[in-house]
Protein backbone atom coordinates (compact mmCIF):
# COMPACT_ATOMS: atom_id res chain seq x y z
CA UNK A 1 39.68 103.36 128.64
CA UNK A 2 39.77 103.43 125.01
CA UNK A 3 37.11 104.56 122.53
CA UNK A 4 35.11 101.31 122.09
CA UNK A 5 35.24 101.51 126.30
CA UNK A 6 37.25 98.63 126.57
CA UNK A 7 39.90 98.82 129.48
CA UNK A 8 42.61 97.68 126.71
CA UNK A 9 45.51 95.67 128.72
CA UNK A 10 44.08 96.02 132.43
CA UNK A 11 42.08 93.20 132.45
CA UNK A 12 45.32 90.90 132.00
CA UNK A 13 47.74 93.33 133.92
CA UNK A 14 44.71 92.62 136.85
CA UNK A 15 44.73 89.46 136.73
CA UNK A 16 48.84 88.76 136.95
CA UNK A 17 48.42 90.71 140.33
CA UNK A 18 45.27 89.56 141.62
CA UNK A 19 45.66 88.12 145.37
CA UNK A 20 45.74 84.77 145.89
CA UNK A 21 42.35 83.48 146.92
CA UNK A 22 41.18 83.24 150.11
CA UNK A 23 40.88 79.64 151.77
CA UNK A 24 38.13 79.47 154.07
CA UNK A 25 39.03 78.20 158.24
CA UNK A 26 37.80 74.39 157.38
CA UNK A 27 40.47 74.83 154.55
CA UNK A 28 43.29 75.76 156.52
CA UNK A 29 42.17 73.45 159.08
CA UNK A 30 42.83 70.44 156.86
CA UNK A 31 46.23 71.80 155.04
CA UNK A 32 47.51 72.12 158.85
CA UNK A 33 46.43 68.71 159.62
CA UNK A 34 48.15 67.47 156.31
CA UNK A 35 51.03 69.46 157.04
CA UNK A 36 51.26 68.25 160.74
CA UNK A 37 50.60 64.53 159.99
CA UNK A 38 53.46 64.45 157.14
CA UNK A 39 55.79 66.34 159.83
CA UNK A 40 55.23 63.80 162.59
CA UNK A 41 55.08 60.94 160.71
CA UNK A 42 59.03 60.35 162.47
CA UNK A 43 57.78 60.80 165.90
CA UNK A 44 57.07 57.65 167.99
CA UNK A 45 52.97 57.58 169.31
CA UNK A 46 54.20 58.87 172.49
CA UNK A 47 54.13 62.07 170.34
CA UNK A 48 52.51 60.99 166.88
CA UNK A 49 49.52 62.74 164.86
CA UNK A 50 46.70 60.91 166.92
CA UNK A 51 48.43 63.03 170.07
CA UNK A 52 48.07 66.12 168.13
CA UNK A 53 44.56 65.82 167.08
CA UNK A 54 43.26 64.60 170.26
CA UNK A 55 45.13 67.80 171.64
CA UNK A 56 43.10 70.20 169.00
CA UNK A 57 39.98 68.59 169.97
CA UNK A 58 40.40 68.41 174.14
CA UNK A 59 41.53 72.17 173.25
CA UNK A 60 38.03 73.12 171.27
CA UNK A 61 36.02 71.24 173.94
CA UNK A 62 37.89 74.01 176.31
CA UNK A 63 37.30 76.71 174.36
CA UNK A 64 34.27 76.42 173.96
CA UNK A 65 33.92 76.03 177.82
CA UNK A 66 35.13 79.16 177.95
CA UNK A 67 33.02 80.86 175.99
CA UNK A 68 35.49 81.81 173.01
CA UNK A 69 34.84 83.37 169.95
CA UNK A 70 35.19 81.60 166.42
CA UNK A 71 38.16 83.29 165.92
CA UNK A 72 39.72 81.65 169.13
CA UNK A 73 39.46 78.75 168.56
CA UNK A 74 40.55 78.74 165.07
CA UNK A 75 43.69 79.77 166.49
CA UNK A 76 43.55 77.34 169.17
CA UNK A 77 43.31 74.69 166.77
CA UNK A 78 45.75 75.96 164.11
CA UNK A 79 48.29 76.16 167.59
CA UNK A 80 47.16 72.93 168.55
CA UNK A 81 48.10 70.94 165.70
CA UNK A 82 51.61 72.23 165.34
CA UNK A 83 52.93 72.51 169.16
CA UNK A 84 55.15 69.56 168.46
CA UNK A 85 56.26 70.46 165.02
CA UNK A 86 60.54 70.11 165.30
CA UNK A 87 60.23 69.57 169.01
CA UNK A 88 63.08 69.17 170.63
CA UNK A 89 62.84 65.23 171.37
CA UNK A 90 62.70 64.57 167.69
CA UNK A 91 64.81 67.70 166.04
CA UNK A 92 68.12 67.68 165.17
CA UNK A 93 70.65 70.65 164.46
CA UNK A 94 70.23 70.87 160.66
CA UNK A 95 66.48 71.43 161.13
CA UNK A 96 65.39 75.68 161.17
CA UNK A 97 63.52 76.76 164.58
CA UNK A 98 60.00 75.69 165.47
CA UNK A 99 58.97 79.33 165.00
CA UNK A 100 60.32 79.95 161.71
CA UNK A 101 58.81 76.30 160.41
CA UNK A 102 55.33 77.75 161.71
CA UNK A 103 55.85 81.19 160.43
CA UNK A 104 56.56 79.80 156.66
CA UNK A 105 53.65 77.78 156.68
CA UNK A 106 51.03 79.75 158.14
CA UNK A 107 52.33 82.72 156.01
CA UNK A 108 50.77 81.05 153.07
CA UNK A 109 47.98 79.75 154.03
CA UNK A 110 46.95 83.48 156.06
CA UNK A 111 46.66 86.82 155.05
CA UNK A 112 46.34 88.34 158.59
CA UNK A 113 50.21 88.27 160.14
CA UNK A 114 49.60 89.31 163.36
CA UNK A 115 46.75 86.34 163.58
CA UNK A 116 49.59 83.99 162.25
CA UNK A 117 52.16 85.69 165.00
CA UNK A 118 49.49 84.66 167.90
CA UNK A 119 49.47 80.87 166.63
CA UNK A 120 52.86 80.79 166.74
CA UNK A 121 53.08 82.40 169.92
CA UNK A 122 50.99 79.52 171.35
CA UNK A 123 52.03 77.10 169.93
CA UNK A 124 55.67 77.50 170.91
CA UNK A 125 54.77 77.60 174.33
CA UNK A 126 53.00 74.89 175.55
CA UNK A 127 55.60 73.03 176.95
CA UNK A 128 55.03 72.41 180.94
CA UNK A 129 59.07 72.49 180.75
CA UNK A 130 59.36 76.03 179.05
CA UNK A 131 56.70 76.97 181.27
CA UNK A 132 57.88 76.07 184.54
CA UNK A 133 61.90 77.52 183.25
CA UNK A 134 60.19 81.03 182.31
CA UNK A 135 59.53 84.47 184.57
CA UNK A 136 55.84 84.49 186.04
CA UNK A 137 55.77 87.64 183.70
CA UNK A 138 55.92 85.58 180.34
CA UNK A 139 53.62 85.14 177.76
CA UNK A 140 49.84 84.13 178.78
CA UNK A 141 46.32 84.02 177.31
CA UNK A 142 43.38 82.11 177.37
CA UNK A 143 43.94 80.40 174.18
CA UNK A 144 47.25 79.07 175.05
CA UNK A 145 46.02 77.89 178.89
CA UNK A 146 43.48 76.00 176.14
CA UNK A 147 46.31 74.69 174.27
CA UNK A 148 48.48 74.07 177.60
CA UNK A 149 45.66 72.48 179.63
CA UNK A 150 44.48 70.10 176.94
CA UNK A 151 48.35 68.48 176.12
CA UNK A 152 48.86 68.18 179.54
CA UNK A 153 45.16 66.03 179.82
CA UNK A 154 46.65 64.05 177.24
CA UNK A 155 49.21 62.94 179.19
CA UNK A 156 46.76 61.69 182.30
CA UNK A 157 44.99 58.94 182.32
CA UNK A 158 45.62 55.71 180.70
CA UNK A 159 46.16 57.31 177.23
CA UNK A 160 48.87 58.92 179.75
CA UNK A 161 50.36 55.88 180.99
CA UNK A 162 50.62 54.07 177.47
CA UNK A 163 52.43 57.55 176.13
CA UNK A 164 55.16 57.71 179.15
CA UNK A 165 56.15 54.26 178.83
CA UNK A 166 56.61 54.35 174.86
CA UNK A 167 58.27 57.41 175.06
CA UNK A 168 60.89 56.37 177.93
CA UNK A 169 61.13 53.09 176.17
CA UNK A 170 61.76 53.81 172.57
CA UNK A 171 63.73 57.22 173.04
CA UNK A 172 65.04 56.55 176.27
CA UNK A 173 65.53 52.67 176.45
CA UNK A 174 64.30 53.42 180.21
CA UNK A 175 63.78 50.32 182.57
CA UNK A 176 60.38 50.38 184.38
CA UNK A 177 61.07 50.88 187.51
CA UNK A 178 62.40 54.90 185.84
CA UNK A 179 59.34 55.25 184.00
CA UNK A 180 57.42 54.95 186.79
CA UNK A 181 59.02 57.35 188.97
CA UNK A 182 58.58 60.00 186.03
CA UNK A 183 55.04 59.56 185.45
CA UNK A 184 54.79 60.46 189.41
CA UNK A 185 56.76 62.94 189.33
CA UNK A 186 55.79 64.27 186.45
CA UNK A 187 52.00 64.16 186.79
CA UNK A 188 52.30 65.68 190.17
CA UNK A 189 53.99 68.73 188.68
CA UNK A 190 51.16 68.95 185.83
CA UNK A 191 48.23 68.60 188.22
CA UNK A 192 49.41 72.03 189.51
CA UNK A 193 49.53 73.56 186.24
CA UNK A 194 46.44 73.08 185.14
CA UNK A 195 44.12 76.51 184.32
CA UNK A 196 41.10 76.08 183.17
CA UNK A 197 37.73 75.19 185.14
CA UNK A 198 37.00 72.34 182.11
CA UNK A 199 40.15 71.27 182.43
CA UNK A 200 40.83 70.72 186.40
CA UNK A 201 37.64 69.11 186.14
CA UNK A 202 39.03 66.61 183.44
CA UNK A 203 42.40 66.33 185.22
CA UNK A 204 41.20 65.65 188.46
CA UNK A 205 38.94 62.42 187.22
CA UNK A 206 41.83 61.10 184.63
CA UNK A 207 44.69 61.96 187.50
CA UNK A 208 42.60 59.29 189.68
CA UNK A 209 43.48 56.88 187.07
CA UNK A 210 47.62 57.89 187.31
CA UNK A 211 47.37 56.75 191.11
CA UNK A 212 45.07 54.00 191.12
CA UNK A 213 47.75 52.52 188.64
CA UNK A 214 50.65 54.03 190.64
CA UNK A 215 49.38 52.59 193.64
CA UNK A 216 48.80 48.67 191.97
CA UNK A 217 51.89 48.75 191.05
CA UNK A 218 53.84 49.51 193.77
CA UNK A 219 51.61 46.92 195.99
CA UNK A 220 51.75 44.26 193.09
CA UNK A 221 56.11 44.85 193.41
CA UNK A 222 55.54 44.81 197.60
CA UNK A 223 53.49 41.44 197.26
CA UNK A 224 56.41 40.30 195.27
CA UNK A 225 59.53 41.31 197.31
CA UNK A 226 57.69 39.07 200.27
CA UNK A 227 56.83 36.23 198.36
């Protein structure tokens, strides 16, 4: 200090190494949803923004079943709006890792790494594919069995239906008859991978929906082979 009690140059020197400043949860909740929405903006609607928000908000709705804390489901929701950010449908070879996309993101956005570590975690595995390859001794939590159960809900139901056949149509240039043997197939494997209460609950009603379709269509092509 000098003798008029001024701190002379410290003010400035204080100021060129302040830390950034801090951006509240609604905050990063919105930059993620930017963020997301401009990423996915290639992806068809079998996988598009609408999926991803209706994924973070099935996923709160489980939380919250669960009796999380705040700080859950922030990091349910942070993970649920980037678990299809560079997925593998829609990535090609000159694009980095899903992990490292996440990690570069979230590392400016939050100051607490090992909070940004466990959205990454979660959100890179939510995939009933990765799932079903890994060891039973994998990665598991409550937040990502939010994350997990409410994707898979998304994909019952007739939001379900209309996202299997645009997704075997446009990226697959499936016939019918193929789609419809995957969403079988497909939805039988989910319905067993399903971990919450909230969640089997939901799944159970929407998976009525899956075979009540299922089952009109295969009498509607019966009726048709005999007429």
């Amino acid at each position: 200090m000098d003798s008029t009690g001024s701190t002379g140059s410290t003010g400035s020197t204080g100021s060129a190494v302040a830390a950034r400043i801090s951006l509240s949860n609604e905050e990063i909740i919105i930059l993620t949803e930017d963020f997301a929405k401009d990423y996915m903006k290639k992806y068809d609607d079998s996988h598009s923004f609408d999926h991803a928000m209706r994924v973070k908000n099935m996923a709160t709705a489980l939380a919250i079943s669960e009796n999380l804390t705040e700080k859950q489901i922030f990091i349910i929701q942070l993970a649920a709006l980037t678990h299809d950010i560079n997925d593998s449908k829609y990535s090609n070879n000159n694009e980095d890792t899903q992990e490292n996309i996440l990690r570069a993101f979230f590392n400016n956005l939050i100051d607490d790494k090992s909070m940004v570590e466990n959205i990454i975690e979660i959100a890179c595995n939510v995939s009933l594919s990765l799932e079903l390859a890994k060891s039973p001794s994998s990665y598991k939590s409550i937040e990502l069995d939010c994350v997990r159960d409410a994707d898979r809900i998304d994909s019952l139901g007739a939001i379900g239906i209309s996202r299997y056949f645009t997704y075997g149509i446009v990226n697959k240039q499936s016939n019918i008859s193929s789609i419809i043997d995957n969403i079988e197939n497909r939805t039988n494997i989910l319905m067993n991978n399903i971990n919450t209460d909230m969640g089997k609950k939901i799944s159970t009603d929407k998976y009525r929906i899956i075979r009540m379709f299922l089952e009109d269509y295969r009498i509607t092509m019966l009726c048709q082979e005999f007429s």
